[in-house]
Protein backbone atom coordinates (compact mmCIF):
# COMPACT_ATOMS: atom_id res chain seq x y z
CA UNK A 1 -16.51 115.35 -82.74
CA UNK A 2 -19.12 114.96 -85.45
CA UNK A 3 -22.81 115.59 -84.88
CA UNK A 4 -23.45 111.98 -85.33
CA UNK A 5 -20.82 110.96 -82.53
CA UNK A 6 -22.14 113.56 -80.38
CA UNK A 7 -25.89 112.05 -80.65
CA UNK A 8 -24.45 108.07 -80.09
CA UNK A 9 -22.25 109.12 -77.24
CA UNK A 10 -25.47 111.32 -75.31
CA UNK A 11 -27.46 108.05 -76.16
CA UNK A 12 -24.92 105.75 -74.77
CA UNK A 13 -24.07 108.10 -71.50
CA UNK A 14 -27.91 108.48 -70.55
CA UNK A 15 -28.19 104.60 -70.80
CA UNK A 16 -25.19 103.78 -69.16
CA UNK A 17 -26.17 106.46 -66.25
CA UNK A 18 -29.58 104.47 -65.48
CA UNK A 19 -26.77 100.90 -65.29
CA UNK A 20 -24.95 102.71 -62.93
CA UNK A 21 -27.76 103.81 -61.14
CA UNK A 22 -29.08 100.42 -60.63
CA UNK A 23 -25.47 99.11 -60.21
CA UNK A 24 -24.46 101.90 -57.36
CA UNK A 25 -27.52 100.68 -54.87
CA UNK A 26 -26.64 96.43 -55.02
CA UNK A 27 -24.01 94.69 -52.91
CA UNK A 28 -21.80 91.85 -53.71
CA UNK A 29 -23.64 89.04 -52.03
CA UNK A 30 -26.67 90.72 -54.34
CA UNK A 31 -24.28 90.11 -57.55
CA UNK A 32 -25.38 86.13 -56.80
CA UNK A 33 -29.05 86.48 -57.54
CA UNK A 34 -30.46 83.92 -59.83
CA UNK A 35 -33.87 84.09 -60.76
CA UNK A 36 -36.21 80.99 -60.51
CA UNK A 37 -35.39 78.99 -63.29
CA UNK A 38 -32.42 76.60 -63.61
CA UNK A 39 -30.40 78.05 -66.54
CA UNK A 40 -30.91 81.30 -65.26
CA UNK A 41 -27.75 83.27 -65.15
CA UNK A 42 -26.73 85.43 -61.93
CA UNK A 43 -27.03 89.39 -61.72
CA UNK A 44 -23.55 89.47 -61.62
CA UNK A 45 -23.27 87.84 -65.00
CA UNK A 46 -25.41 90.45 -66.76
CA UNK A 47 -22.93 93.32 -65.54
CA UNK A 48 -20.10 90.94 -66.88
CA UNK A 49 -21.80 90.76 -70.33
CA UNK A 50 -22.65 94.00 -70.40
CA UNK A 51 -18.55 95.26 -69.82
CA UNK A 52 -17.36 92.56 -71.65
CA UNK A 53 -19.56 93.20 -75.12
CA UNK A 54 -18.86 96.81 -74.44
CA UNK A 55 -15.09 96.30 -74.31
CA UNK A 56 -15.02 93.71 -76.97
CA UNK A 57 -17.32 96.26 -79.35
CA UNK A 58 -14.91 99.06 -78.81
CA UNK A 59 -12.41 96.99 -80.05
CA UNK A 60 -14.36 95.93 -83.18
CA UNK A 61 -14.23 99.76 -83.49
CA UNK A 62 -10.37 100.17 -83.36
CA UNK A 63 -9.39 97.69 -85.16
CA UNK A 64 -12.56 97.17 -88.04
CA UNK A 65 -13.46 93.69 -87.17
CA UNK A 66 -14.78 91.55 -84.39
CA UNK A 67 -11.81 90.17 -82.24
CA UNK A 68 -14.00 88.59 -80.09
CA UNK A 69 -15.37 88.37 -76.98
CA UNK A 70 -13.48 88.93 -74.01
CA UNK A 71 -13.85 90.93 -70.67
CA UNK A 72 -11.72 92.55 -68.43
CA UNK A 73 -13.15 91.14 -65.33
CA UNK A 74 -12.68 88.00 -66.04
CA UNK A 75 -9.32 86.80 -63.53
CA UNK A 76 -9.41 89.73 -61.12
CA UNK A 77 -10.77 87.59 -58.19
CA UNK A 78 -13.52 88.62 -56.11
CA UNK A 79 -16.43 91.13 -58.78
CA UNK A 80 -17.80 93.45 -56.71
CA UNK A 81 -20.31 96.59 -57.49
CA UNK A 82 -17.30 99.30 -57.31
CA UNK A 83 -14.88 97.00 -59.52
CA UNK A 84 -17.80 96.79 -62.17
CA UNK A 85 -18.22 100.37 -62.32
CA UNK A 86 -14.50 100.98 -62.42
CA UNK A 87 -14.23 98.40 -65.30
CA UNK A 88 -16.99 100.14 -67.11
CA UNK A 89 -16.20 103.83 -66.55
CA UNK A 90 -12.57 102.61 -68.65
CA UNK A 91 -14.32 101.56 -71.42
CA UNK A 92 -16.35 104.12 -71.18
CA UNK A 93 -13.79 107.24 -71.57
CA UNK A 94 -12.02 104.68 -74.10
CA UNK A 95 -15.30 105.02 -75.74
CA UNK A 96 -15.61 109.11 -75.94
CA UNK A 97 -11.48 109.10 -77.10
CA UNK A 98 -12.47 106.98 -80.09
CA UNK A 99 -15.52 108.52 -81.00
CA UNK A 100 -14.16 112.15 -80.98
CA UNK A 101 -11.66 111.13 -83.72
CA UNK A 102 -13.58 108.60 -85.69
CA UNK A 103 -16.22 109.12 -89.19
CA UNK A 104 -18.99 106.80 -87.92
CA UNK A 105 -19.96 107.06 -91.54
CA UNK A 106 -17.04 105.35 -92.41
CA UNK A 107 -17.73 101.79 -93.24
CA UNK A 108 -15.34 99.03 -91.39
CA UNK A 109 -13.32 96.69 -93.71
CA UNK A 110 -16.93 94.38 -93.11
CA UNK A 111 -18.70 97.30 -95.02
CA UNK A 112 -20.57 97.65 -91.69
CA UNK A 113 -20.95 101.84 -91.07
CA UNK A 114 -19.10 102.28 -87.24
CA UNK A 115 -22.44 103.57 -85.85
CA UNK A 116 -23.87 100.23 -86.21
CA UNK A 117 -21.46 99.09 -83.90
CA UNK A 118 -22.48 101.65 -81.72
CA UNK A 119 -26.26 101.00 -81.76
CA UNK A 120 -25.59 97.29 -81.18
CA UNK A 121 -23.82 98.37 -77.87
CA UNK A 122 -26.91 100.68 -77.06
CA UNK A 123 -28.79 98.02 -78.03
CA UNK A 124 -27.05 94.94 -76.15
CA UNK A 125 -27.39 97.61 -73.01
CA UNK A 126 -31.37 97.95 -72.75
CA UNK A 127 -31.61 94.12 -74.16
CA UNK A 128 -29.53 93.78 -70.02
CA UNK A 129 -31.50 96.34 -68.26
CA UNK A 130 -34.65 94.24 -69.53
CA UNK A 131 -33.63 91.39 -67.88
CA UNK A 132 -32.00 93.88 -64.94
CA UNK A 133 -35.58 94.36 -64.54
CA UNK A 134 -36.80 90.74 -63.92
CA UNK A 135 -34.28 90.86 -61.47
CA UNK A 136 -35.17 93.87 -59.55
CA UNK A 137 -39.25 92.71 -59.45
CA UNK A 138 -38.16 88.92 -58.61
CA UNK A 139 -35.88 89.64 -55.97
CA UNK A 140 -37.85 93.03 -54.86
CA UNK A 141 -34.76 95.11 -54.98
CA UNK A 142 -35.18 98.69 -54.97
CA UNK A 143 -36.14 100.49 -58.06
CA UNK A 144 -33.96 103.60 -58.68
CA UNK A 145 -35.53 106.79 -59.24
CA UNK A 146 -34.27 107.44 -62.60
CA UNK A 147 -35.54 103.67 -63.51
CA UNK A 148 -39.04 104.55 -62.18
CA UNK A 149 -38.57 107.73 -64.77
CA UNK A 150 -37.32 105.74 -67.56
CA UNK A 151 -39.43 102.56 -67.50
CA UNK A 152 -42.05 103.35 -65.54
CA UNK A 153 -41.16 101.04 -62.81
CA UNK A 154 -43.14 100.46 -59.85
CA UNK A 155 -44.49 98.19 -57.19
CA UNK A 156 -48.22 100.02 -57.12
């Protein structure tokens, strides 16, 4: 694995740690949450988005070009916390296969260099645990320890 594939994957690993951190202390009837404002999507949706755009950028990845958007939660029935974090730990060891074979240097038939397409899924990550965050102080959930850390969350 390159140096630069080394760096992207640590970056995307301690980021996805703090989502699963956040993600490991909520229950299902918590995935529901809205916050006050009609268009306002659930909690449940922003774990959705974040799987499916990490899924759907891995396949940019394989393949060179966007296929899409799609998400493999979509159709299972009933989301729940556990089957979230199962969905995302796939793509996530999908994610350290490809980028221990792959020149993220390389351009993709778009000319776009393949680290792009990793920064836009780091990226597309803290743009959720922003709004992860409007969740947790709207709905006073608790604020894990390593988001206190990271973001200097509180409720002083």
């Amino acid at each position: 694995m390159s140096t630069l594939s080394q760096i992207l994957l640590s970056q995307w690993q301690g980021i996805r740690g703090l989502t699963y951190d956040y993600l490991g202390q909520l229950s299902s009837e918590q995935l529901e949450l809205r916050l006050p404002f009609e268009t306002s999507q659930s909690l449940g949706y922003q774990f959705w988005c974040m799987t499916g755009a990490h899924e759907s950028y891995l396949r940019k990845l394989e393949t060179g070009a966007w296929q899409g958007f799609a998400c493999s939660l979509n159709g299972v029935g009933k989301i729940t916390p556990a089957l979230i974090g199962e969905k995302m730990r796939e793509a996530d060891e999908r994610m350290a296969e490809l980028l221990a074979g792959m020149d993220l240097e390389k351009p993709l038939p778009n000319g776009q260099p393949a680290y792009e397409v990793v920064m836009q899924m780091i990226k597309h990550e803290m743009h959720h645990h922003g709004q992860l965050i409007n969740f947790l102080y709207c709905h006073h959930l608790p604020i894990p320890a390593s988001w206190q850390d990271e973001w200097a969350l509180s409720y002083d």
